[in-house]
C-alpha atoms as a PDB file:
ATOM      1  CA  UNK A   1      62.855  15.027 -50.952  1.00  0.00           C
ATOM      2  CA  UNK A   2      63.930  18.518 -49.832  1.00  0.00           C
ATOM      3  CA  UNK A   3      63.379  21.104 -51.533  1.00  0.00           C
ATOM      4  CA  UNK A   4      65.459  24.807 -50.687  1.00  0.00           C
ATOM      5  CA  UNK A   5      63.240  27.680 -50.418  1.00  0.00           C
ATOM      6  CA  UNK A   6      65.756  30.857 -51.092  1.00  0.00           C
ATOM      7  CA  UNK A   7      63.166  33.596 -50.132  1.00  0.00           C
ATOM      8  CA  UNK A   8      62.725  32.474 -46.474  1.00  0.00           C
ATOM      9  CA  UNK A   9      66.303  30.795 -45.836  1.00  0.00           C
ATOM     10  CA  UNK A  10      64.289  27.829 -44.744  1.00  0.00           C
ATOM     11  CA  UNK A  11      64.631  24.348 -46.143  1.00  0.00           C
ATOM     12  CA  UNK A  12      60.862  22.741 -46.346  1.00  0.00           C
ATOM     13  CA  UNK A  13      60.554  18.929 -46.605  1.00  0.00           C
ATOM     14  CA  UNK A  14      58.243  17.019 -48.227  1.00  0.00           C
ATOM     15  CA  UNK A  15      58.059  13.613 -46.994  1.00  0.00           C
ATOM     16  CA  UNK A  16      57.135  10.280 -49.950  1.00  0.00           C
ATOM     17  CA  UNK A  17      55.199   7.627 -48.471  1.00  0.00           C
ATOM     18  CA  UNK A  18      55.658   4.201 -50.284  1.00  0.00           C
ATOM     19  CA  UNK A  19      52.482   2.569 -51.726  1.00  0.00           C
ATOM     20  CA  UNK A  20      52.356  -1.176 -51.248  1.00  0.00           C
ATOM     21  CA  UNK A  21      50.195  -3.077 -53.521  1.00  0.00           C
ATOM     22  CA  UNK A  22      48.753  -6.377 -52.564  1.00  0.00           C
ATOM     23  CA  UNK A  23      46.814  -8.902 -54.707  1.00  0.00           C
ATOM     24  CA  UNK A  24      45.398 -11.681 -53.852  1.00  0.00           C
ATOM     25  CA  UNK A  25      43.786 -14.891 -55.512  1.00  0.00           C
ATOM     26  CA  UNK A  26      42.107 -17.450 -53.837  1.00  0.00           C
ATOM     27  CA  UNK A  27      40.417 -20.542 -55.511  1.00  0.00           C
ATOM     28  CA  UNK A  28      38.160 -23.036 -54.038  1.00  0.00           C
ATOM     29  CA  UNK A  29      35.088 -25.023 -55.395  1.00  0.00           C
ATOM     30  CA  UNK A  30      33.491 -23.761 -52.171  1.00  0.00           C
ATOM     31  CA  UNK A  31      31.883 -21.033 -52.708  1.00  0.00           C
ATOM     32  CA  UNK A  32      30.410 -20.139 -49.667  1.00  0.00           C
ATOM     33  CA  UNK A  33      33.861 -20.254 -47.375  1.00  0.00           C
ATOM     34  CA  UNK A  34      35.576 -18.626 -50.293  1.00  0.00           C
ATOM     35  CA  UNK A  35      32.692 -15.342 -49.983  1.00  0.00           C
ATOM     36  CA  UNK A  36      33.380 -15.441 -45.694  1.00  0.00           C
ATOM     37  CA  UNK A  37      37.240 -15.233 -46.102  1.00  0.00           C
ATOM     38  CA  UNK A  38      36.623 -12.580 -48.742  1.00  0.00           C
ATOM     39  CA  UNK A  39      34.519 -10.704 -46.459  1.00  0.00           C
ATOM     40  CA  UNK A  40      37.010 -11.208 -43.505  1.00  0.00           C
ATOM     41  CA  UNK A  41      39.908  -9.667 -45.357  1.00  0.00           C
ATOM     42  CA  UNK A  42      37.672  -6.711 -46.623  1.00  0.00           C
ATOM     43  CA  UNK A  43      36.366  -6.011 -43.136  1.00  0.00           C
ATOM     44  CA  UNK A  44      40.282  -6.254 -41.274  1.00  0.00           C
ATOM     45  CA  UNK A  45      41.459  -4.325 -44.279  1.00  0.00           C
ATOM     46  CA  UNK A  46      38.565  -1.577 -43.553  1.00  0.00           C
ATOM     47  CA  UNK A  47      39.388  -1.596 -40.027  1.00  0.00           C
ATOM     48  CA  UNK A  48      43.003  -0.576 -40.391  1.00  0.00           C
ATOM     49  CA  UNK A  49      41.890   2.174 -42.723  1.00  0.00           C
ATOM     50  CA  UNK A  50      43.376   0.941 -45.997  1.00  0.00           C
ATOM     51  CA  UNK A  51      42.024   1.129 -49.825  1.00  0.00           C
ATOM     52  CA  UNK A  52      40.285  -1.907 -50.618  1.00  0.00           C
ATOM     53  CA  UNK A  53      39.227  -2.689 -54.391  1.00  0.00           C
ATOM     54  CA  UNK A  54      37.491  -6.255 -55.103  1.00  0.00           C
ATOM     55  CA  UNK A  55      36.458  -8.678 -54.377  1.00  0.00           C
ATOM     56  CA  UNK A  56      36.316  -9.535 -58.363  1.00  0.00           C
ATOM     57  CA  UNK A  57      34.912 -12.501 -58.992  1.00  0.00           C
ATOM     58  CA  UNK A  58      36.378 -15.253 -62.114  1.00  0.00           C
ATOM     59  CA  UNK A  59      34.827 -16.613 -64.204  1.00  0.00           C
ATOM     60  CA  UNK A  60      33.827 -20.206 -64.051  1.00  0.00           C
ATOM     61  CA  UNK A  61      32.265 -21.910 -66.851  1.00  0.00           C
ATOM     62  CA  UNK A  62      34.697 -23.895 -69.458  1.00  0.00           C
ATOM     63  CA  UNK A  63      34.275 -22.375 -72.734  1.00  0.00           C
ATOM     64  CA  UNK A  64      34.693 -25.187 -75.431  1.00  0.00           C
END
């Protein structure tokens, strides 16, 4: 957006950044592959800087 600043005669901008939300959901009955390509997406996403929430776990057990 631009904004006109009348005092000055000079015409700021102000620059939007789009925010991209990603989710992701990955079932297996192997847990301990399932934790290592959790980890490897947390770590890449770290490296590159970006917000990382999760991993959140669901829940399992059959409730009859």
């Amino acid at each position: 957006m631009k904004f006109c600043d009348r005092d000055t005669g000079k015409a700021p901008v102000e620059t939007e950044v789009a925010i991209h939300r990603i989710r992701i959901t990955l079932t297996s009955r192997n847990v301990k592959s399932l934790e290592k390509v959790c980890a490897d997406l947390i770590r890449g996403a770290k490296e590159k800087s970006l917000k990382v929430k999760g991993p959140v776990r669901m829940p399992t057990k059959v409730l009859l």
